[in-house]
C-alpha atoms as a PDB file:
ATOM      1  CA  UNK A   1      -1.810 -10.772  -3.558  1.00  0.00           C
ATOM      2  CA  UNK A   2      -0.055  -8.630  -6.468  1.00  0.00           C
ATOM      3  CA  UNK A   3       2.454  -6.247  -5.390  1.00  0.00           C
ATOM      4  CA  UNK A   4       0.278  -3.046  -5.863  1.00  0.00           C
ATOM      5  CA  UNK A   5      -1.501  -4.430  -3.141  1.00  0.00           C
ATOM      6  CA  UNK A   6       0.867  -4.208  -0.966  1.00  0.00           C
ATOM      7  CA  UNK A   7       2.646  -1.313  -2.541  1.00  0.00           C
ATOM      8  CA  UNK A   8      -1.521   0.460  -1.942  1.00  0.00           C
ATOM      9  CA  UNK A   9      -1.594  -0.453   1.863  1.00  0.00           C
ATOM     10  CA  UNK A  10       2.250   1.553   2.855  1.00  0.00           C
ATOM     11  CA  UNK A  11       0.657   4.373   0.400  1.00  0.00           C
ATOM     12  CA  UNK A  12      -2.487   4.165   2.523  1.00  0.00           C
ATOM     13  CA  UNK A  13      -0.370   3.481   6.168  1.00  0.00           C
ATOM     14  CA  UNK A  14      -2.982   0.671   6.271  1.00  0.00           C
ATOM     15  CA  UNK A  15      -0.184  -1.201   8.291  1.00  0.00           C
ATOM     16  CA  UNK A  16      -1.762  -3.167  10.857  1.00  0.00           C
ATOM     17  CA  UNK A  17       0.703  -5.777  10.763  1.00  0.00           C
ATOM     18  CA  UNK A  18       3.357  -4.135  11.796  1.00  0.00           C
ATOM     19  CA  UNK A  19       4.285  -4.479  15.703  1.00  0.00           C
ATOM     20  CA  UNK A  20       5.536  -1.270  17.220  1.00  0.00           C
ATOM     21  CA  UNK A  21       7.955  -3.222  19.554  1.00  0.00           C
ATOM     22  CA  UNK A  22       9.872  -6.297  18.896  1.00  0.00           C
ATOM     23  CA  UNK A  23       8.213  -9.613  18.619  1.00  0.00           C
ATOM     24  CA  UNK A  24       8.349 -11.159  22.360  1.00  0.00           C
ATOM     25  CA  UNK A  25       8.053 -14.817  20.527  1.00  0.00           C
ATOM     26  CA  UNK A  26      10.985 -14.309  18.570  1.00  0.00           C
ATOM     27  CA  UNK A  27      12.839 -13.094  21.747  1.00  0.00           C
ATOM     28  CA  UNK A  28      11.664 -16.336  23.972  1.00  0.00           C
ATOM     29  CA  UNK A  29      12.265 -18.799  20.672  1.00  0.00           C
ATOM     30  CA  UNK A  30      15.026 -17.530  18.515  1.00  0.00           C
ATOM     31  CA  UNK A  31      17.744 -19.123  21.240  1.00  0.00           C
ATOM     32  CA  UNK A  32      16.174 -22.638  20.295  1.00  0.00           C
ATOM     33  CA  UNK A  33      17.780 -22.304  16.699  1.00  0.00           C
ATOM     34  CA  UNK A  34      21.493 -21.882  18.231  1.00  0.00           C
ATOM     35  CA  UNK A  35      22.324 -19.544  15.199  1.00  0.00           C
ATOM     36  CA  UNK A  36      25.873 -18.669  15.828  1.00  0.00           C
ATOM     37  CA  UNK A  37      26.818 -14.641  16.112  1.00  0.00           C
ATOM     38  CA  UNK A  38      27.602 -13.771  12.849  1.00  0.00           C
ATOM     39  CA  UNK A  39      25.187 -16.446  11.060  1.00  0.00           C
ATOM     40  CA  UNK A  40      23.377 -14.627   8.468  1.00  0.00           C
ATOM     41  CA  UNK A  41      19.291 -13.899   8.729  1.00  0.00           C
ATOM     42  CA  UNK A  42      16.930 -14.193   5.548  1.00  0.00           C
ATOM     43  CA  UNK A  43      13.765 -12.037   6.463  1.00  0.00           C
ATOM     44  CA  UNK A  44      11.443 -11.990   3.682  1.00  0.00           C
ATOM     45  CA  UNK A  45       8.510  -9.716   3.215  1.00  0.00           C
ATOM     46  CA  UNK A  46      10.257  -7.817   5.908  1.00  0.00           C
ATOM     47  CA  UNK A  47       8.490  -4.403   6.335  1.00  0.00           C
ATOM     48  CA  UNK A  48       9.859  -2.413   8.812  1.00  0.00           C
ATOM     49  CA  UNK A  49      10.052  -4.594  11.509  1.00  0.00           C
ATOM     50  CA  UNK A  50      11.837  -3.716  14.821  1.00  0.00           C
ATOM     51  CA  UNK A  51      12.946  -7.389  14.940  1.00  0.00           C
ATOM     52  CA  UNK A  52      15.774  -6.712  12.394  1.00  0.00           C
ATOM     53  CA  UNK A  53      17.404  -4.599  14.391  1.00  0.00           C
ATOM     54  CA  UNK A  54      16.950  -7.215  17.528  1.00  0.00           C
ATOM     55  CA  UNK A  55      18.641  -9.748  15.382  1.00  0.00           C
ATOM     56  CA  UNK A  56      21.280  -7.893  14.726  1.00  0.00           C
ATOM     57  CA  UNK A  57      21.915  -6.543  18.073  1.00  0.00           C
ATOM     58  CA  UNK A  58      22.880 -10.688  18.786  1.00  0.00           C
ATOM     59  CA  UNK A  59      25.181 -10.510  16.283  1.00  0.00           C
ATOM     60  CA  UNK A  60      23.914 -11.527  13.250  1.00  0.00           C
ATOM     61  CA  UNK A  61      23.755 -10.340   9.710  1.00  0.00           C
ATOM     62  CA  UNK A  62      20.356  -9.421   8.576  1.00  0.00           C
ATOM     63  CA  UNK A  63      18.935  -9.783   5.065  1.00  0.00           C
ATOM     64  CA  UNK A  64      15.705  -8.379   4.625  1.00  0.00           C
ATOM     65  CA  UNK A  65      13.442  -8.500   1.408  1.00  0.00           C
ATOM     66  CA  UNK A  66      10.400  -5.799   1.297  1.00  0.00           C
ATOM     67  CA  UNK A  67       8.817  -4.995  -1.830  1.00  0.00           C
ATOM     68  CA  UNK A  68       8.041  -1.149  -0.508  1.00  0.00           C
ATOM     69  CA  UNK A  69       9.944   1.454  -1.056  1.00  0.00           C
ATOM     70  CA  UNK A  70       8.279   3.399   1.748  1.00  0.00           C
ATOM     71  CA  UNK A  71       8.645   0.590   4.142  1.00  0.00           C
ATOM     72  CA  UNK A  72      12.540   0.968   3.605  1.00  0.00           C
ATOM     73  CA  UNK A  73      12.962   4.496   3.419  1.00  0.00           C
ATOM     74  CA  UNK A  74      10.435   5.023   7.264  1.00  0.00           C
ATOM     75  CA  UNK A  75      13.000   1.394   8.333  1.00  0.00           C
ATOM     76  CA  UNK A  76      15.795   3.514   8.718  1.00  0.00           C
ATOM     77  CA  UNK A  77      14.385   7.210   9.410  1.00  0.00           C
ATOM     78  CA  UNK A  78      12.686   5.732  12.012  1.00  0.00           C
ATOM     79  CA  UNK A  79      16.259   4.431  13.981  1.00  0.00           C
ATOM     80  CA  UNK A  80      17.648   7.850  12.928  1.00  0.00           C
ATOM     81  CA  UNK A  81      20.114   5.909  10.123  1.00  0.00           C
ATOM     82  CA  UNK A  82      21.369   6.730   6.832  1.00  0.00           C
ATOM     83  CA  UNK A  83      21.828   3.622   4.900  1.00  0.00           C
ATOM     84  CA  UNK A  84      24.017   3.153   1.620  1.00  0.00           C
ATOM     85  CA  UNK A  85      22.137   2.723  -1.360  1.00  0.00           C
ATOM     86  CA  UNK A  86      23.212   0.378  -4.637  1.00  0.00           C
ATOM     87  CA  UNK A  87      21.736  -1.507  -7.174  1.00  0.00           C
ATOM     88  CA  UNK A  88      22.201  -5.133  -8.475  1.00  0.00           C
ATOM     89  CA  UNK A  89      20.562  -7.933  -9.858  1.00  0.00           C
ATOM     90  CA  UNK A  90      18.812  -8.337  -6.463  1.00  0.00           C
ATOM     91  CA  UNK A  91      17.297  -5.050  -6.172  1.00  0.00           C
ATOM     92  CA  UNK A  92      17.468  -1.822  -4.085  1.00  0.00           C
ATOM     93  CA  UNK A  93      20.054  -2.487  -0.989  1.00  0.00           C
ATOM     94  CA  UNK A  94      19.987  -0.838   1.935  1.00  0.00           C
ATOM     95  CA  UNK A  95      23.034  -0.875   4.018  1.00  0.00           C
ATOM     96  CA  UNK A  96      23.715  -0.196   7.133  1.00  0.00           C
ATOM     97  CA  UNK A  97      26.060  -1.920   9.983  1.00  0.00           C
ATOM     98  CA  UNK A  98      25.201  -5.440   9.861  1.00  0.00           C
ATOM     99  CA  UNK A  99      21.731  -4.548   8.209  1.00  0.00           C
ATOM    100  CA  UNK A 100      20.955  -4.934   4.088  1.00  0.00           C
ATOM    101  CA  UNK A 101      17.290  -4.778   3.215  1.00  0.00           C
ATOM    102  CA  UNK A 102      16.490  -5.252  -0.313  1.00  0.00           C
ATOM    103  CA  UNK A 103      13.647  -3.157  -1.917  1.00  0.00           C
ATOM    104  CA  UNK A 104      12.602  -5.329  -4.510  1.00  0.00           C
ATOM    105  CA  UNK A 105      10.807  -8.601  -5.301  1.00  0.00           C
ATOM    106  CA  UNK A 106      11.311 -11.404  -2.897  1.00  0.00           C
ATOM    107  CA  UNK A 107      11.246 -13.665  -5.496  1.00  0.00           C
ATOM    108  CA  UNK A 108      13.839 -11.957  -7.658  1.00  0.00           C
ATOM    109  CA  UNK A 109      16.469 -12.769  -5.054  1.00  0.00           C
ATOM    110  CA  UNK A 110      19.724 -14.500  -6.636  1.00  0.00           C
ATOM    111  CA  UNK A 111      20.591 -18.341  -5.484  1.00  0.00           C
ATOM    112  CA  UNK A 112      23.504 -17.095  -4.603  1.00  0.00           C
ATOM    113  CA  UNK A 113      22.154 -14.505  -2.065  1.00  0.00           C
ATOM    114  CA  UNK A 114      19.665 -16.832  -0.294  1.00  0.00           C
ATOM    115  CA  UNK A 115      22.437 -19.587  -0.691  1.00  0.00           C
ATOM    116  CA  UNK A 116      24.513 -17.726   1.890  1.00  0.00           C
ATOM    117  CA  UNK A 117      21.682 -17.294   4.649  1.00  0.00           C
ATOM    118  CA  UNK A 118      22.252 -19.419   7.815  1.00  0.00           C
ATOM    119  CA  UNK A 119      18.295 -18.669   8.938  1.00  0.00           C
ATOM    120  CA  UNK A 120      15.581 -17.415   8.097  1.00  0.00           C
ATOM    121  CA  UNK A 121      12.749 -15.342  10.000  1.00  0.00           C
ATOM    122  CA  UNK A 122       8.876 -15.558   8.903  1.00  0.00           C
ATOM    123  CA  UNK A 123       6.955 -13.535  11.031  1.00  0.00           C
ATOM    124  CA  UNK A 124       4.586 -11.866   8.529  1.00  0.00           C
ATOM    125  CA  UNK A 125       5.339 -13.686   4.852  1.00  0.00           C
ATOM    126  CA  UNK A 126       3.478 -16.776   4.921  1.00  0.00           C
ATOM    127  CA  UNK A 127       0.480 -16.007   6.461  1.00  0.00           C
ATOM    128  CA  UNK A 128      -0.085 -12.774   3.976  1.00  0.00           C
ATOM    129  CA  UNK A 129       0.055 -14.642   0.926  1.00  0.00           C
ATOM    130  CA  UNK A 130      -3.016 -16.499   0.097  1.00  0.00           C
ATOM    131  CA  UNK A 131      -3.081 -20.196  -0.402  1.00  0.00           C
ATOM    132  CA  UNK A 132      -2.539 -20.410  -4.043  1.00  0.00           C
ATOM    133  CA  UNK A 133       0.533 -18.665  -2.944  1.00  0.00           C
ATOM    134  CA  UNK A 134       1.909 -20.476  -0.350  1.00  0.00           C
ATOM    135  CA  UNK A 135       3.208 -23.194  -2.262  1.00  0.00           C
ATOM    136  CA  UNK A 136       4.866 -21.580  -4.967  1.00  0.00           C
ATOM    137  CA  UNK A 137       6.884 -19.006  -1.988  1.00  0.00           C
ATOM    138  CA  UNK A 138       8.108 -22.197  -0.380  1.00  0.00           C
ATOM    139  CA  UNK A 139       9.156 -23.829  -2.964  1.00  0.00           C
ATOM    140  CA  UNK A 140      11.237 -20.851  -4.934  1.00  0.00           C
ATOM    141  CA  UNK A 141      12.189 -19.038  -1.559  1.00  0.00           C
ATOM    142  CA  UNK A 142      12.890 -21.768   1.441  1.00  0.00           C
ATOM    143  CA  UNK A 143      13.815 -24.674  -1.607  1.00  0.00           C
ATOM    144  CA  UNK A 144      16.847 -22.364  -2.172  1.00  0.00           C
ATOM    145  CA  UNK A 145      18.165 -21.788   1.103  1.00  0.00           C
ATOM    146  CA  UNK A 146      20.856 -24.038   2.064  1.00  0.00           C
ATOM    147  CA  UNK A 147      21.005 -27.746   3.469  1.00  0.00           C
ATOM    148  CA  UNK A 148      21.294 -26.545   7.416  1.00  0.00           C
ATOM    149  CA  UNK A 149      19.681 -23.802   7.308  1.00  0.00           C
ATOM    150  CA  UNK A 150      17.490 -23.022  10.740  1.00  0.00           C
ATOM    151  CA  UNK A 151      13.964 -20.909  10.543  1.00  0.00           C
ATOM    152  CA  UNK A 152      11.850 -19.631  12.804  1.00  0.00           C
ATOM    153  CA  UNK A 153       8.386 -19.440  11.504  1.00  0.00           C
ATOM    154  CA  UNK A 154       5.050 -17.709  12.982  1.00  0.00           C
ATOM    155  CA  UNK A 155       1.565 -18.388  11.784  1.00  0.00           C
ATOM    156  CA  UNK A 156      -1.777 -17.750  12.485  1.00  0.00           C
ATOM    157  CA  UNK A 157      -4.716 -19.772  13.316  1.00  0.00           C
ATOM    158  CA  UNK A 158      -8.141 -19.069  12.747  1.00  0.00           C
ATOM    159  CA  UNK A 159     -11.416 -20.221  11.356  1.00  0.00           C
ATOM    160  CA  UNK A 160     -10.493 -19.232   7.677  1.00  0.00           C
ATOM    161  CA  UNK A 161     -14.532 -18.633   7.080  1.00  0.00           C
ATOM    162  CA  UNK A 162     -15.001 -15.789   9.776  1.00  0.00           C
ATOM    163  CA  UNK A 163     -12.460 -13.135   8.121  1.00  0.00           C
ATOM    164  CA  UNK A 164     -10.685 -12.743   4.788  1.00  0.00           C
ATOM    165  CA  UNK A 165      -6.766 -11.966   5.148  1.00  0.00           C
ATOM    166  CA  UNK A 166      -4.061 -11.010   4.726  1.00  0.00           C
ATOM    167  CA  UNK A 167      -2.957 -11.885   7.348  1.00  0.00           C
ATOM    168  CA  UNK A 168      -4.428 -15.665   6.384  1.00  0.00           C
ATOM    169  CA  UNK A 169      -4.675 -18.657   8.881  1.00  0.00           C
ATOM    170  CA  UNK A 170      -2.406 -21.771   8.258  1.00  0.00           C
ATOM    171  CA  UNK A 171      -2.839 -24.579   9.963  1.00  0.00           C
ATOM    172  CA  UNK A 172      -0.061 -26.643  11.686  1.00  0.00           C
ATOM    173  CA  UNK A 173      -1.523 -29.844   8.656  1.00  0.00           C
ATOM    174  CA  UNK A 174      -0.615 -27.299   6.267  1.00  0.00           C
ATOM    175  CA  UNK A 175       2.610 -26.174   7.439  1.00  0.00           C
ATOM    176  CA  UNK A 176       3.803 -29.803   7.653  1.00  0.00           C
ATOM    177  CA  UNK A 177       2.380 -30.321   3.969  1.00  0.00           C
ATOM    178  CA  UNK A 178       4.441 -27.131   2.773  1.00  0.00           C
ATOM    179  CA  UNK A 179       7.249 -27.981   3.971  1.00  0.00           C
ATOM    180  CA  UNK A 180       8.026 -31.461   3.569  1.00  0.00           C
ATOM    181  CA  UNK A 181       9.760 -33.585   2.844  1.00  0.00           C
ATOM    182  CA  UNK A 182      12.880 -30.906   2.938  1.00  0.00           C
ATOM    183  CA  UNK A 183      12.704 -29.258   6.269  1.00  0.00           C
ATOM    184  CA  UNK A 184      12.116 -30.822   9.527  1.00  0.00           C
ATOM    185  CA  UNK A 185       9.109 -29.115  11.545  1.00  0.00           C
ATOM    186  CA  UNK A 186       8.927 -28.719  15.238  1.00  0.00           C
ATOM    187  CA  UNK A 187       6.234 -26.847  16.942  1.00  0.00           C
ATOM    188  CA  UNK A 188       7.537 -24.695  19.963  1.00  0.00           C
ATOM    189  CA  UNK A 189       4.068 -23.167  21.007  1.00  0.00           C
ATOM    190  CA  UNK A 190       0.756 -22.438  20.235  1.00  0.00           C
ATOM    191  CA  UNK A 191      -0.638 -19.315  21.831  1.00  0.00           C
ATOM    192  CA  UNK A 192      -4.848 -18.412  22.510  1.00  0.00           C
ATOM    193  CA  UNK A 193      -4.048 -14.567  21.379  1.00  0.00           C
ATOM    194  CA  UNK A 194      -8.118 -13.586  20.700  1.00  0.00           C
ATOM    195  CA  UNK A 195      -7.836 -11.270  23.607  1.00  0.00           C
ATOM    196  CA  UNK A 196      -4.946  -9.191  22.692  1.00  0.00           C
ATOM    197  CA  UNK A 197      -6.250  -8.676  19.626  1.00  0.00           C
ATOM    198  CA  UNK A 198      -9.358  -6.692  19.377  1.00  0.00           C
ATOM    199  CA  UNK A 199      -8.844  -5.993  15.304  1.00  0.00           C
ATOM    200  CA  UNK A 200      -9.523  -9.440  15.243  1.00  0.00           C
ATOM    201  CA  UNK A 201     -12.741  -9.553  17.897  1.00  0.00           C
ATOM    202  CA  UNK A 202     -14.194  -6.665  15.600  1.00  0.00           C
ATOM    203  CA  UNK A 203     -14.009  -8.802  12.645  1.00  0.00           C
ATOM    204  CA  UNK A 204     -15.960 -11.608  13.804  1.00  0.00           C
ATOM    205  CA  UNK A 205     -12.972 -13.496  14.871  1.00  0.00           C
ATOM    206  CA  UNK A 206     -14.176 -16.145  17.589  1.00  0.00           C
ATOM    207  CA  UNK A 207     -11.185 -17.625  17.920  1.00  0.00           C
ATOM    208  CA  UNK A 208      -7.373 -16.617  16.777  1.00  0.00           C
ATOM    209  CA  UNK A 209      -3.914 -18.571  17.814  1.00  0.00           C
ATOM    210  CA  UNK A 210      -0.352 -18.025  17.415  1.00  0.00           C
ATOM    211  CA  UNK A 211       1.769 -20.543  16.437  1.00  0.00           C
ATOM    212  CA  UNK A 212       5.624 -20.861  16.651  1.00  0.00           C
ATOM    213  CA  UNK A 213       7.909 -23.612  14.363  1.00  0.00           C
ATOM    214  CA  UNK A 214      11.465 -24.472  14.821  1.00  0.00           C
ATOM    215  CA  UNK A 215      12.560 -25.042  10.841  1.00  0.00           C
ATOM    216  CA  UNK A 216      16.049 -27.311   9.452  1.00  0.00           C
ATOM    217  CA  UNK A 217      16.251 -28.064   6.409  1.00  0.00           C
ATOM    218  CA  UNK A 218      17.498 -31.711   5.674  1.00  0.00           C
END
């Protein structure tokens, strides 16, 4: 996936990924990480997601990473908030309360930056990069985040043959490939979700889970 990919789909508002509520799994599972109140938040490939503001509403301080400008700019219009805008080696940040998102390339981000994250979030950056992806994003993005650090991380499951992503199945195997030997994985839940998704059912989909990962790394 190059960026004008991405950058293509916010021109188009072909945004079918993102949830117009707050993602109930990350409600029911985020208490299993016991991320203190004021623990920082890495969430890359962030969008606009309504979970940014639920993190911070427990406290937290939220790093997102989103490549769109339009993503950031509808972010904040949408919650009726002006945020401050500055430049560094990083990228574009957004600021606002407890919330900085970064327009600019995920992969851009300074050690120092993702040094000083306590967790990290994956809802929607794994599964829309395509395999030959995957491995390189874990290994420059979660192989700089510190020793400690907690993540919650939601895939996708699906029979790879019967639709072509983004978003992309992976596989509890190949979650447990990715991310060892560094990070401990612990699966919280896996979740039949075929029926609340009728995208999916119109696509040929016959059968689509959800699957939810308690992260460490060692």
């Amino acid at each position: 996936m190059e960026a004008d990919f991405w950058l293509q789909r916010w021109h188009e508002g072909r945004i079918g990924f993102h949830r117009g509520e707050v993602m109930p799994l990350l409600e029911k599972h985020w208490p299993a990480l016991d991320v203190p109140a004021g623990g920082r938040v890495f969430v890359p490939l962030a969008g606009k997601t309504l979970d940014m503001h639920w993190l911070a509403a427990q406290g937290h301080g939220v790093l997102g990473a989103e490549l769109s400008p339009l993503a950031v700019e509808a972010f904040f219009a949408e919650a009726g908030l002006v945020p401050r805008v500055s430049h560094d080696a990083d990228g574009i940040h957004h600021r606002t309360g407890p919330i900085d998102l970064v327009q600019g390339d995920v992969f851009a981000l300074a050690d120092a930056t993702l040094g000083a994250m306590y967790a990290v979030y994956d809802r929607a950056a794994l599964i829309a990069l395509p395999p030959a992806m995957r491995r390189r994003y874990v290994d420059e993005i979660y192989g700089r985040l510190p020793a400690g650090c907690r993540g919650l991380l939601i895939t996708l499951e699906y029979p790879q043959t019967e639709m072509d992503g983004p978003p992309f199945p992976v596989e509890e195997a190949e979650v447990r490939v990715l991310f060892a030997p560094d990070w401990d994985v612990e699966l919280l839940e896996r979740r039949d979700v075929l029926a609340q998704e009728p995208r999916f059912r119109e696509d040929g989909v016959t059968a689509l889970s959800t699957a939810v990962y308690r992260l460490r790394k060692r």
